[in-house]
Structure formats: structure tokens, C-alpha cells
Protein backbone atom coordinates (compact mmCIF):
# COMPACT_ATOMS: atom_id res chain seq x y z
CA UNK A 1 -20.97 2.46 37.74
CA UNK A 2 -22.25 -0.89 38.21
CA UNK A 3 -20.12 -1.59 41.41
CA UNK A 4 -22.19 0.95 43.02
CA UNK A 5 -25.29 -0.34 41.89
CA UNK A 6 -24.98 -4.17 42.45
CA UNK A 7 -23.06 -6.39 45.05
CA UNK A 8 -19.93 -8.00 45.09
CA UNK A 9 -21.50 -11.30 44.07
CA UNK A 10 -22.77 -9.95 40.72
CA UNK A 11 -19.48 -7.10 40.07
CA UNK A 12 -17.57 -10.56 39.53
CA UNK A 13 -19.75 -10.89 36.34
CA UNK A 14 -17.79 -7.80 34.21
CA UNK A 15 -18.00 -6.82 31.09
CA UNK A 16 -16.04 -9.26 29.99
CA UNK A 17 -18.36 -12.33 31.16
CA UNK A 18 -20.35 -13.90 28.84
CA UNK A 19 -23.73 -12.37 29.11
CA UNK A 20 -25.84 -15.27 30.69
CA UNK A 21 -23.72 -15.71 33.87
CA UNK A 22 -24.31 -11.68 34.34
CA UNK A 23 -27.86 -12.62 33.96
CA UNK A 24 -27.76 -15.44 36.32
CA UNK A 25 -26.01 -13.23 38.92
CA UNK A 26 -28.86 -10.76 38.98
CA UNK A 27 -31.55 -13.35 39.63
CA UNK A 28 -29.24 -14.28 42.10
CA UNK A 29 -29.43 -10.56 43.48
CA UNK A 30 -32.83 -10.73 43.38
CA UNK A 31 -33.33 -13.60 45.19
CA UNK A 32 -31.35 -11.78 48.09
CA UNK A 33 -32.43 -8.20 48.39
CA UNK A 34 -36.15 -7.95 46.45
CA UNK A 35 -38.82 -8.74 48.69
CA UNK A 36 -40.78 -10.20 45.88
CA UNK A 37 -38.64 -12.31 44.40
CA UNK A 38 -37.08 -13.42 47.91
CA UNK A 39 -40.41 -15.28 48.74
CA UNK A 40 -40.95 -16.85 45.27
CA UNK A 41 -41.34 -20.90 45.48
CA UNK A 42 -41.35 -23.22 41.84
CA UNK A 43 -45.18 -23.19 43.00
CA UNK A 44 -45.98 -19.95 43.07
CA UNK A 45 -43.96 -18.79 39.36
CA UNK A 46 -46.24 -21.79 37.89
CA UNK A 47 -48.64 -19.34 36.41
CA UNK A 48 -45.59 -17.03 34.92
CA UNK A 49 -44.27 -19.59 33.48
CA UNK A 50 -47.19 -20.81 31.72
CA UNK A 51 -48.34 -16.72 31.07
CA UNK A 52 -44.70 -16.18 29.51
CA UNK A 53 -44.79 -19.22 27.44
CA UNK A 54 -48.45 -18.08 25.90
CA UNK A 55 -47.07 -14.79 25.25
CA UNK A 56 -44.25 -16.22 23.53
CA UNK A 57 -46.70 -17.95 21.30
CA UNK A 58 -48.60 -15.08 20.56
CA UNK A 59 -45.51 -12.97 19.40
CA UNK A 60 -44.44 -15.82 17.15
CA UNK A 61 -48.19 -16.30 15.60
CA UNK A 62 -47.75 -12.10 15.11
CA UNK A 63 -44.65 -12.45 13.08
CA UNK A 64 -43.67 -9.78 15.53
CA UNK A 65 -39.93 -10.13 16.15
CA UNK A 66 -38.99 -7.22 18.50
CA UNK A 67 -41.79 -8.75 20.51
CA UNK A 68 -40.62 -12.20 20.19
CA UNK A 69 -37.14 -11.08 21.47
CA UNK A 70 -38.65 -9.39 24.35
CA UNK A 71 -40.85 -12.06 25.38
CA UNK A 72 -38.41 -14.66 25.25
CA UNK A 73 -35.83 -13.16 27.63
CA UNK A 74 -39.45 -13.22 29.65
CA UNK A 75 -39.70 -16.57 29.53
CA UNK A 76 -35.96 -17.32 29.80
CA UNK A 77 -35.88 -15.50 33.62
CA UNK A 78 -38.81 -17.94 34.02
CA UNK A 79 -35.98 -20.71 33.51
CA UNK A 80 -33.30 -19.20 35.13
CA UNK A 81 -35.13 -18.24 38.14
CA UNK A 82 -36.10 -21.82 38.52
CA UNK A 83 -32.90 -22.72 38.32
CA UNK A 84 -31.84 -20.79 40.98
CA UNK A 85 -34.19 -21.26 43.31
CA UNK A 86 -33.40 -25.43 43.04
CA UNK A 87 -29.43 -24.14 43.19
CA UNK A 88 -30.37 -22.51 46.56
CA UNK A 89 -30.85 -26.32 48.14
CA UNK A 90 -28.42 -27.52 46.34
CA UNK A 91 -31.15 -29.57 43.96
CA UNK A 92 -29.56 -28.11 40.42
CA UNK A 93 -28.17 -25.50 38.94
CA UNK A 94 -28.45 -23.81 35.42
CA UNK A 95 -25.21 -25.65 34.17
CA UNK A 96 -27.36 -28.62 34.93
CA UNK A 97 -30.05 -27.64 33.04
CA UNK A 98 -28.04 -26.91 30.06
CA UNK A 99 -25.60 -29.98 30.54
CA UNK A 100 -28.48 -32.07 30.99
CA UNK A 101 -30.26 -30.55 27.74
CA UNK A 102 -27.35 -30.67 25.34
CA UNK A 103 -26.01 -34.47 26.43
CA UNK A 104 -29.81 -35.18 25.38
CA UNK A 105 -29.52 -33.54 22.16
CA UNK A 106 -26.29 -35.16 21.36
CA UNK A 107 -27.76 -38.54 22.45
CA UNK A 108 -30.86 -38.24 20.46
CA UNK A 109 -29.20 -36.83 17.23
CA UNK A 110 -27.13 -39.99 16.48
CA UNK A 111 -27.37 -39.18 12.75
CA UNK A 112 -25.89 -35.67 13.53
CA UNK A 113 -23.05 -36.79 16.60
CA UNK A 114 -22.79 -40.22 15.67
CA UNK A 115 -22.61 -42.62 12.41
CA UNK A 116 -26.08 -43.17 12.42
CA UNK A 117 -27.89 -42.50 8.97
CA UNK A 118 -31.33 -41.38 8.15
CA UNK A 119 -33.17 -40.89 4.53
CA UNK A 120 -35.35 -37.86 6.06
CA UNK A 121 -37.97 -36.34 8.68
CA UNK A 122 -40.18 -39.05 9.26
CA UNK A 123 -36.71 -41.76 10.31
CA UNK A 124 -35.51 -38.68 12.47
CA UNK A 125 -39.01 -38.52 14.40
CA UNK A 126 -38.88 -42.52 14.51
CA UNK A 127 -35.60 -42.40 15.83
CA UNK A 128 -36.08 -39.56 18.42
CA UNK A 129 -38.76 -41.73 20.03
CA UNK A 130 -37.29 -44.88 19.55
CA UNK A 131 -34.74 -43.43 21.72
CA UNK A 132 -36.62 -41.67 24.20
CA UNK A 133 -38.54 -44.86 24.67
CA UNK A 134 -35.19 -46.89 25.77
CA UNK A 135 -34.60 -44.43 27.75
CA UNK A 136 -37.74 -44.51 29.85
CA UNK A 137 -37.84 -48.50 29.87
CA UNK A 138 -41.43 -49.76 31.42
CA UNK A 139 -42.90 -47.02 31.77
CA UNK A 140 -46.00 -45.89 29.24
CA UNK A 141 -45.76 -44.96 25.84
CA UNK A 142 -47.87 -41.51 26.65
CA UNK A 143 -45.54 -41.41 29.94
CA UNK A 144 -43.96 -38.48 28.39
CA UNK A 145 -47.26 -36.10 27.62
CA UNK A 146 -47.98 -34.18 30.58
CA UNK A 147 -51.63 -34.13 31.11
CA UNK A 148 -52.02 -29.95 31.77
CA UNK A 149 -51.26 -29.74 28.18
CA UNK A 150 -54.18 -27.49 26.24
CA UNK A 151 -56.80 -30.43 25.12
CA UNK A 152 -56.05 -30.65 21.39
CA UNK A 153 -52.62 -30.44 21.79
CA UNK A 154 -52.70 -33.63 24.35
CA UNK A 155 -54.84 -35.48 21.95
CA UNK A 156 -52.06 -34.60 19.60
CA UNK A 157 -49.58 -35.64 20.90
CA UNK A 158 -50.54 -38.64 22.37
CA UNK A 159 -52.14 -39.88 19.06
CA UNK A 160 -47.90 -39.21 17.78
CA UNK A 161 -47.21 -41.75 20.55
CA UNK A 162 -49.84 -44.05 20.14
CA UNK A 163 -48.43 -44.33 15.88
CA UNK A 164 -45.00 -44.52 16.95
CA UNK A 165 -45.86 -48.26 18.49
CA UNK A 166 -47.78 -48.93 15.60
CA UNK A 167 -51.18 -48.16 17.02
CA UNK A 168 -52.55 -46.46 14.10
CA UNK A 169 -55.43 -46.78 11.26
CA UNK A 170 -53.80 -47.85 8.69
CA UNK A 171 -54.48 -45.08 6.00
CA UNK A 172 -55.86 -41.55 5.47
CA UNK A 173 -59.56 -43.00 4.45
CA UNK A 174 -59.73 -45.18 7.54
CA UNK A 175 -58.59 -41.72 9.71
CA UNK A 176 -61.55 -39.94 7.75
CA UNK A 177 -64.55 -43.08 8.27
CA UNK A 178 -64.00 -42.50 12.22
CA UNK A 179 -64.47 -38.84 11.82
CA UNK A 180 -67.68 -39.58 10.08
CA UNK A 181 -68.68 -42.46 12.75
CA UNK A 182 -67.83 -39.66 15.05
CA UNK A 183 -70.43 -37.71 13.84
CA UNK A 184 -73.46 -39.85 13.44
CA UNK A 185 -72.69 -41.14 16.88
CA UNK A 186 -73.12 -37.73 18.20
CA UNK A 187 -75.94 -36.58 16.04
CA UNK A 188 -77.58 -39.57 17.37
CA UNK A 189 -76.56 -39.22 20.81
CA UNK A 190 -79.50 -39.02 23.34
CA UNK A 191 -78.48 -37.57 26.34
CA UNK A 192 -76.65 -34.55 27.43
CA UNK A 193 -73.57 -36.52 28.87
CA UNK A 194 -73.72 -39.00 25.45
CA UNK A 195 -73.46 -35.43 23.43
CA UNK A 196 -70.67 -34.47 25.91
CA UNK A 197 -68.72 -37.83 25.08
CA UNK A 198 -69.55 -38.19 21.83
CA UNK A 199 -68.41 -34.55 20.92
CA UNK A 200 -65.21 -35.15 22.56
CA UNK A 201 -64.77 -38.25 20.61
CA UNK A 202 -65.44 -36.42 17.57
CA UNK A 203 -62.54 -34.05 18.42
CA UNK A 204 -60.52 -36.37 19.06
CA UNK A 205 -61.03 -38.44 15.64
CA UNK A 206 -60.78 -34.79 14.03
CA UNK A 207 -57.19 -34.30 15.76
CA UNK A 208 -55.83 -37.81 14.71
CA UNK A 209 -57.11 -36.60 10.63
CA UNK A 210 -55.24 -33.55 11.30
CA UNK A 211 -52.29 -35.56 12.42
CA UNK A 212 -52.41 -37.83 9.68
CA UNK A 213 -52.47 -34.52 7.27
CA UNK A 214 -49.67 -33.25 9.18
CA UNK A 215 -51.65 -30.32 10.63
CA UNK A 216 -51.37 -29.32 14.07
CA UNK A 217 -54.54 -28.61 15.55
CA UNK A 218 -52.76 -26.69 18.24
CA UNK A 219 -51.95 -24.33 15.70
CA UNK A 220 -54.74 -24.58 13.43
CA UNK A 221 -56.97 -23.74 15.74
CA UNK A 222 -55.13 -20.93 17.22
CA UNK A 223 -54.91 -19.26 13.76
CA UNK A 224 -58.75 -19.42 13.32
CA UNK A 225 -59.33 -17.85 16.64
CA UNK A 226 -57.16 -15.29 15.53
CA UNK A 227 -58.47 -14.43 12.16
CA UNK A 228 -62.88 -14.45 13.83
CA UNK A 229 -60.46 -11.94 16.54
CA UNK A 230 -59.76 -9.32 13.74
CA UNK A 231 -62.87 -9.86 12.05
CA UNK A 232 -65.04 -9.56 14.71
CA UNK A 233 -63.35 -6.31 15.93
CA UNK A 234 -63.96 -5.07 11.90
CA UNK A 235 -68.08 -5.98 12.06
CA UNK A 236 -67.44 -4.08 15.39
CA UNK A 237 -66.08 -0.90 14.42
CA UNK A 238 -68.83 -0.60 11.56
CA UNK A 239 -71.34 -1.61 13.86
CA UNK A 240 -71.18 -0.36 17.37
CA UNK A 241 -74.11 -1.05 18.07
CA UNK A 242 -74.39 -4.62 17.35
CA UNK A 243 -77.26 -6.11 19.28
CA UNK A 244 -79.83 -3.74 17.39
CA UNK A 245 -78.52 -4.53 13.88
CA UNK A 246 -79.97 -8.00 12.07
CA UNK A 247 -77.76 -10.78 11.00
CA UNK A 248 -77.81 -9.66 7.07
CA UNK A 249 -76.18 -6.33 8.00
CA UNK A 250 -73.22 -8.05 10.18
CA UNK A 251 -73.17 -10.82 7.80
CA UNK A 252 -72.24 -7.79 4.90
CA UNK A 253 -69.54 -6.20 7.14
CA UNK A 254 -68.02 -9.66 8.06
CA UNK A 255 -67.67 -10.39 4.33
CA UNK A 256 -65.91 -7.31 4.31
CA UNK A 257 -63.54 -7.90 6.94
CA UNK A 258 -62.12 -11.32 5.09
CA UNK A 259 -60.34 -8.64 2.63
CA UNK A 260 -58.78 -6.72 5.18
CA UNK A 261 -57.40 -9.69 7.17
CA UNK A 262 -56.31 -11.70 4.59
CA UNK A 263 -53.76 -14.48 5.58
């Protein structure tokens, strides 16, 4: 049935093939005979990528795993059609990618592959950029965090870097007395582009304590926007008409909603 279905190229991948290099060959397919696919460019599947990853997210932060599975074969022919489309001018190929994936992980996980050994976490995360950074010799410590990341998550993960060379306050009080120069700074701040500045500094400070408390703020954040979601669509469905009802009433319902959507 297949062989009258698909071309030679992808009949090669039976049933007997290991699954990925039958879904390889239908990218491959794709690439030939869709339309769509056939003009693709790594430009254009920029905002796929980035959609699939998201969604990705959002079935993990759901706890929904039929979802999960879904969207990460969504994200993987994000990957894979990457990979082809860099195979088609000879750049790379998917056994590239992999190859060039696993050697890392094998390089990076000395205590694992090699004789290396490590009393927990924290020497593991030391390690991994201890190694990265020999790896990437002169170039910048923050060299490695790509500047589209989402804002907190940046801030996060260059603060990681910034520790990692020692560029750190030196304790959990310190972290917390810039949070709180933060925010006199910007309840004192006079102008709107001050505010601006200041707020963002006050972030910032707020992601470093977070760090320090070994919170993500990625994540944190994401979580809360989640929970005001649900709660929001509770006061909503006991109050369609929101606009004419006063705060005390929506205040009541969105009580309410905190024992339904309980974490």
C-alpha cells in the first residue's frame, strides 16, 4: 500500500527501518512534490518553530501528555525540516545534528563518560559551563544567550553566567537590599523614561532573587498568568456582564474561583 502512495525514495524506508529515517524520508517527499513545503526557507519556518516550541510549553505546564506527545513530533518536523532543507546544499544533515548533539553530551558529561567526579547538582552546572566556556575561548561569557529570548528568561540566564565567573552578590540578603534599592529608586523616579529604567531594573534585581532562590521566573511567571487565566474566565462566567458590576461583587466571585483552581 505504501508503494503506491509514496516514491521510490521514501519505499526504501520499510517497515523494517527504524522509524525516524521513515520520517526523514517524508520531509524529504515533501520538500519535492508539496507546493508549500517546496518553497519553505530556515527564514520563513522561524515563526513555527518558535509557535511549536510555545505550544510545547503549554502542554507540559497542562500536565497534558497526549498533548505533549503530539506537540512534540510538531516541534520535532520543525527540526527535521531544517535539517533537510541545509542537507539540500549540502550545509548538514540530521546525522549531523544528532552526531554533533550527542559528542557534546558525551564531552560535557565527563563525570558520566569519563573519570571525572562530582559531589552533586551545583559541581555538574559548574562543570557544564566551565566546559562550554573552553570551548568558546575569547568570546563573552553571555556569548551563549541569544538575545530573542522572552525578557525574564534572558535576565535569567545571563545573571547564571554572570555567577558562574564569580560576578555575584555575595549572599541571599545582599540579592534582597538591591531589590529594595530597586524600588525606592523607582518610586522616586521623576520622569517617564527614569520609571521605564528604573522598573526594568527592578525586574531585573527581582530575577537575580529568584535565581538565587532557585526559582525560575520564566516559569514562575508563566504559572501566575495561568492561574489570573482560569480565574478570570470563573469571575467571567458568574458575571457576564462585567463592566456594570462594582469591584466588591467581582472581588466575591474571584475569591471564589481560588477554590476551584487550586494548584
Amino acid at each position: 500500500m505504501q508503494s503506491e502512495i509514496f516514491d521510490e525514495e521514501y519505499t526504501e524506508a520499510n517497515d523494517s527501518a527504524p522509524h525516524w529515517t521513515v520520517f526523514v524520508n517524508i520531509v524529504r517527499q515533501l520538500r519535492k512534490q508539496c507546493p508549500w513545503d517546496r518553497e519553505q526557507t530556515h527564514a520563513s519556518l522561524r515563526h513555527l518553530l518558535i509557535e511549536e516550541t510555545y505550544e510545547t510549553i503549554e502542554a507540559l505546564d497542562t500536565g497534558d501528555m497526549q498533548e505533549l506527545r503530539t506537540e512534540l513530533g510538531d516541534l520535532l518536523l520543525q527540526i527535521v525540516l531544517h535539517s533537510v532543507i541545509a542537507e539540500e546544499t549540502q550545509q548538514f544533515d540530521l546525522a549531523g545534528v544528532v552526531s554533533a548533539v550527542a559528542d557534546k553530551m558525551v564531552r560535557r558529561h565527563p563525570h558520566v563518560f569519563g573519570d571525572r567526579a562530582v559531589s552533586g547538582v551545583e559541581e555538574v552546572l559548574q562543570n557544564w559551563e566551565s566546559l562550554k566556556a573552553s570551548e568558546r575561548q575569547g568570546a563573552s561569557v553571555l556569548s551563549g544567550v541569544p538575545a530573542s529570548l522572552p525578557a525574564l528568561l534572558c535576565a535569567h540566564r545571563m545573571q547564571e553566567k554572570a555567577a558562574s565567573v564569580g560576578f555575584d552578590f555575595p549572599d541571599l540578603e545582599s540579592t534582597w537590599a538591591k531589590v529594595e534599592e530597586e524600588i525606592q529608586e523607582f518610586r522616586t523616579a521623576a520622569s517617564e523614561a527614569e520609571r521605564e529604567n528604573e522598573f526594568g531594573d527592578l525586574l531585573f534585581a527581582l530575577v537575580n532573587y529568584a535565581r538565587r532562590n532557585r526559582i525560575n521566573p520564566e516559569d514562575a511567571l508563566r504559572s501566575t498568568n495561568r492561574r489570573f487565566r482560569e480565574r478570570l474566565g470563573y469571575v467571567e462566567a458568574h458575571v457576564p456582564d462585567m463592566k456594570s458590576a462594582d469591584l466588591e461583587e467581582l472581588d466575591l466571585h474571584w475569591e471564589k474561583s481560588k477554590g476551584v483552581h487550586e494548584d
